[in-house]
Structure formats: C-alpha cells, structure tokens
C-alpha atoms as a PDB file:
ATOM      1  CA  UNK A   1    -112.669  66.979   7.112  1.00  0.00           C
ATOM      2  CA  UNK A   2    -112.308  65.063   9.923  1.00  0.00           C
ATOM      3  CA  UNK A   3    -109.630  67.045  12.755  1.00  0.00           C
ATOM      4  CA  UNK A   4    -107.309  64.330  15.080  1.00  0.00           C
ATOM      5  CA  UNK A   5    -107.210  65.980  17.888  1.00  0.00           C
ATOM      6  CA  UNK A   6    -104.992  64.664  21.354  1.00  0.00           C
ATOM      7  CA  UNK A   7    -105.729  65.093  24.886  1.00  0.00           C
ATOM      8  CA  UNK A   8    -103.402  66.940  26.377  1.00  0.00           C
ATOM      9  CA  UNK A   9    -104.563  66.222  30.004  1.00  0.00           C
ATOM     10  CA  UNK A  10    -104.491  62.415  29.544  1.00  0.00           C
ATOM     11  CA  UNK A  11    -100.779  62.631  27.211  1.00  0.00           C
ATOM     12  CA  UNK A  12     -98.969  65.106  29.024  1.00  0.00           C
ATOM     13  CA  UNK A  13    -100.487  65.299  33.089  1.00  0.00           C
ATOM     14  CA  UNK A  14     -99.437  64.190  36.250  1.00  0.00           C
ATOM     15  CA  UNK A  15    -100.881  64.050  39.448  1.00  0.00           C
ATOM     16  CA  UNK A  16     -99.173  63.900  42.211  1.00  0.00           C
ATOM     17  CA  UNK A  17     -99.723  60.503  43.262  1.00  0.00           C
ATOM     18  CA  UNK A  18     -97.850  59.948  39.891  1.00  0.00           C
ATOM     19  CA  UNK A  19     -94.875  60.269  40.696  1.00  0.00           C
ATOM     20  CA  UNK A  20     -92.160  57.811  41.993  1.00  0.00           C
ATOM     21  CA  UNK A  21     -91.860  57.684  45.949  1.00  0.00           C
ATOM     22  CA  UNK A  22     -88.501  58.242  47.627  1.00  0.00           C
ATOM     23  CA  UNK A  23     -88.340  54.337  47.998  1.00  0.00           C
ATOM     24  CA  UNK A  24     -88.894  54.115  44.475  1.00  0.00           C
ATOM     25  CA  UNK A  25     -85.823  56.832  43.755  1.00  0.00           C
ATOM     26  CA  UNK A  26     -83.830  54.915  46.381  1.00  0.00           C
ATOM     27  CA  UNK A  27     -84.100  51.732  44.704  1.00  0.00           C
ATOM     28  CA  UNK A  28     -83.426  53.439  41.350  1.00  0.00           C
ATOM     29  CA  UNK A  29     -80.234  55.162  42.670  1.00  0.00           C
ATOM     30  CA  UNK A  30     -79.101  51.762  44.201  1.00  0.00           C
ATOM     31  CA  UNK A  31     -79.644  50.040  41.125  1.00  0.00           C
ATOM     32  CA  UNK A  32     -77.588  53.174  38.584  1.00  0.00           C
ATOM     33  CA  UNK A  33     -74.082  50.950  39.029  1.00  0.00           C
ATOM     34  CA  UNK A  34     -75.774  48.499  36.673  1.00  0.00           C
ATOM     35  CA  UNK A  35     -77.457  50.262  34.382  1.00  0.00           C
ATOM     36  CA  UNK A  36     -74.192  52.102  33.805  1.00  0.00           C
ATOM     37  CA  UNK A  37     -72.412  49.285  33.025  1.00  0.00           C
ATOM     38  CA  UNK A  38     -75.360  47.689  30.867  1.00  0.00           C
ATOM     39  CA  UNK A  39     -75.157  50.884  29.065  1.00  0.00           C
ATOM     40  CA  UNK A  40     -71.004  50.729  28.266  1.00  0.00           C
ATOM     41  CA  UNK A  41     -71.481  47.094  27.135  1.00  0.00           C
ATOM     42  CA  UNK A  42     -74.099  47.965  25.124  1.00  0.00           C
ATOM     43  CA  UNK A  43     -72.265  51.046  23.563  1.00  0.00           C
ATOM     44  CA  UNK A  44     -69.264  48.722  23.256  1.00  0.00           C
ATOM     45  CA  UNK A  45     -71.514  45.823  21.251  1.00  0.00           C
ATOM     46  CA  UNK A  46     -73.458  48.891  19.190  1.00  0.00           C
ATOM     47  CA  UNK A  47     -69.373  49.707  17.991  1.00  0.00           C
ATOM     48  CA  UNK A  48     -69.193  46.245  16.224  1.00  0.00           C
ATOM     49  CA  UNK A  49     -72.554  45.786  14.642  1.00  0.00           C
ATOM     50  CA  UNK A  50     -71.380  46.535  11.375  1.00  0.00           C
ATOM     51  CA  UNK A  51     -67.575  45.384  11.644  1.00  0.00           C
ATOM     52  CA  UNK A  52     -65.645  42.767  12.423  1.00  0.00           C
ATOM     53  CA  UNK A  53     -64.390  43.274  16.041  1.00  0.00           C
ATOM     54  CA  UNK A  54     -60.432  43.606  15.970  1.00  0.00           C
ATOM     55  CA  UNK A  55     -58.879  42.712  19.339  1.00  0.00           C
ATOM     56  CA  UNK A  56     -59.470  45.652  21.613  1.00  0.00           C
ATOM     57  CA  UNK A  57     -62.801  45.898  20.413  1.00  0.00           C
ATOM     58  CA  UNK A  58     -63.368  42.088  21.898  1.00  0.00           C
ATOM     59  CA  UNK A  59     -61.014  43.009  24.835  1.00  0.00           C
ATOM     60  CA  UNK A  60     -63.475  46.281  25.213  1.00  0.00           C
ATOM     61  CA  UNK A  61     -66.746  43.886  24.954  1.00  0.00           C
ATOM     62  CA  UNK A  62     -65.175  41.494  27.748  1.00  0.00           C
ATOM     63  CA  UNK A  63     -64.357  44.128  29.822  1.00  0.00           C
ATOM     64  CA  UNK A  64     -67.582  45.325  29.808  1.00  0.00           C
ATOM     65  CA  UNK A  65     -69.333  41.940  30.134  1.00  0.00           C
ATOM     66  CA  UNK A  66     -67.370  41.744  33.669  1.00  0.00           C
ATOM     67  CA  UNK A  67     -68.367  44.936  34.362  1.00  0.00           C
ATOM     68  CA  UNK A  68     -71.646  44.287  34.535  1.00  0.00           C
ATOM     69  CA  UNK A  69     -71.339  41.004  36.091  1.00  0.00           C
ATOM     70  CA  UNK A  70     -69.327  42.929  39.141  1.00  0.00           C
ATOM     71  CA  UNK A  71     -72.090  45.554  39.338  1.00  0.00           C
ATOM     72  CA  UNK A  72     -75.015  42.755  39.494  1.00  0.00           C
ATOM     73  CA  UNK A  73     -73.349  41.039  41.720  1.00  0.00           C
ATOM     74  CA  UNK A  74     -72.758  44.193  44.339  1.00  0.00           C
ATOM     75  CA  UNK A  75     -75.765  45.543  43.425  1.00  0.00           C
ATOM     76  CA  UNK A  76     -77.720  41.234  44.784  1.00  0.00           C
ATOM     77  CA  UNK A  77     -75.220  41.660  47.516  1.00  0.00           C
ATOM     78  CA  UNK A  78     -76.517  44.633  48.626  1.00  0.00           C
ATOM     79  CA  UNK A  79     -80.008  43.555  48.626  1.00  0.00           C
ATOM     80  CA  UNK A  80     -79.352  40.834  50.882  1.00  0.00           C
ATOM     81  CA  UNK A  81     -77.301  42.820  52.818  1.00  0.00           C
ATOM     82  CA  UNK A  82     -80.063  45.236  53.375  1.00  0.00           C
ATOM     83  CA  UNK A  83     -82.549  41.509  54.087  1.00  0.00           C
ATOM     84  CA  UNK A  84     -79.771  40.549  56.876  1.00  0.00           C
ATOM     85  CA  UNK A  85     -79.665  44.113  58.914  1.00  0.00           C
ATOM     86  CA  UNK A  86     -83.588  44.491  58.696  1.00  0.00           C
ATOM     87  CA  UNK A  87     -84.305  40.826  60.162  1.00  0.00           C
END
C-alpha cells in the first residue's frame, strides 16, 4: 500500500520575503471601496439566480451596479491623482 503523503513545508510555509510589502497592503487598502461594492452587487445578483427579480430586487441590482461604477471611478481618480502630485 502505497501512503500519499503532503509536504507540509512547501503547502503550508512562508518566508518572510513572502509576504505582501506595505506598498502592496497600501494598494490593497486603496483598492477595498471596490471590492466592497463588487461584493454587494454580487450578493445582490447571487439573490436572483434562481427567481425572477421583482422590482426592488432590480432596483437593488442597479443600485449596486452604480455603486461600483462610483467606487471605480474614485478609486482611477485617485490613481491619477496620486500620478499628478508625484510628477
């Protein structure tokens, strides 16, 4: 009988040179306004997968759609805005 046997080292180690930098975190943390609101339209689109949206569940959908489209959009403004002050 043949054992299957994992390596922990490999599966569950990290060095640290592994892990993210504080630029990395920063970028994450400046980019959490969107993946909230990614996450709320995708809760609101999981609601209807196996219904037919009634009208606040459509009103809940756009909502969420221009959510997400606000966030992007401060989130691309930001980034520039960050290009601008470092040139």
């Amino acid at each position: 009988m043949d054992h299957i046997v994992t390596v922990q080292g490999a599966v569950t180690g990290f060095e640290p040179w592994m892990e993210p930098t504080d630029a990395e975190l920063d970028a994450i943390d400046a980019e959490m306004p969107v993946i909230r609101a990614e996450v709320e339209l995708l809760d609101a689109q999981i609601i209807v997968i196996d219904r037919t949206p009634c009208e606040l569940d459509e009103r809940r959908i756009r909502r969420a759609r221009r959510c997400v489209l606000a966030a992007h959009r401060e989130y691309v403004n930001g980034l520039s805005g960050q290009a601008d002050g470092a040139a």
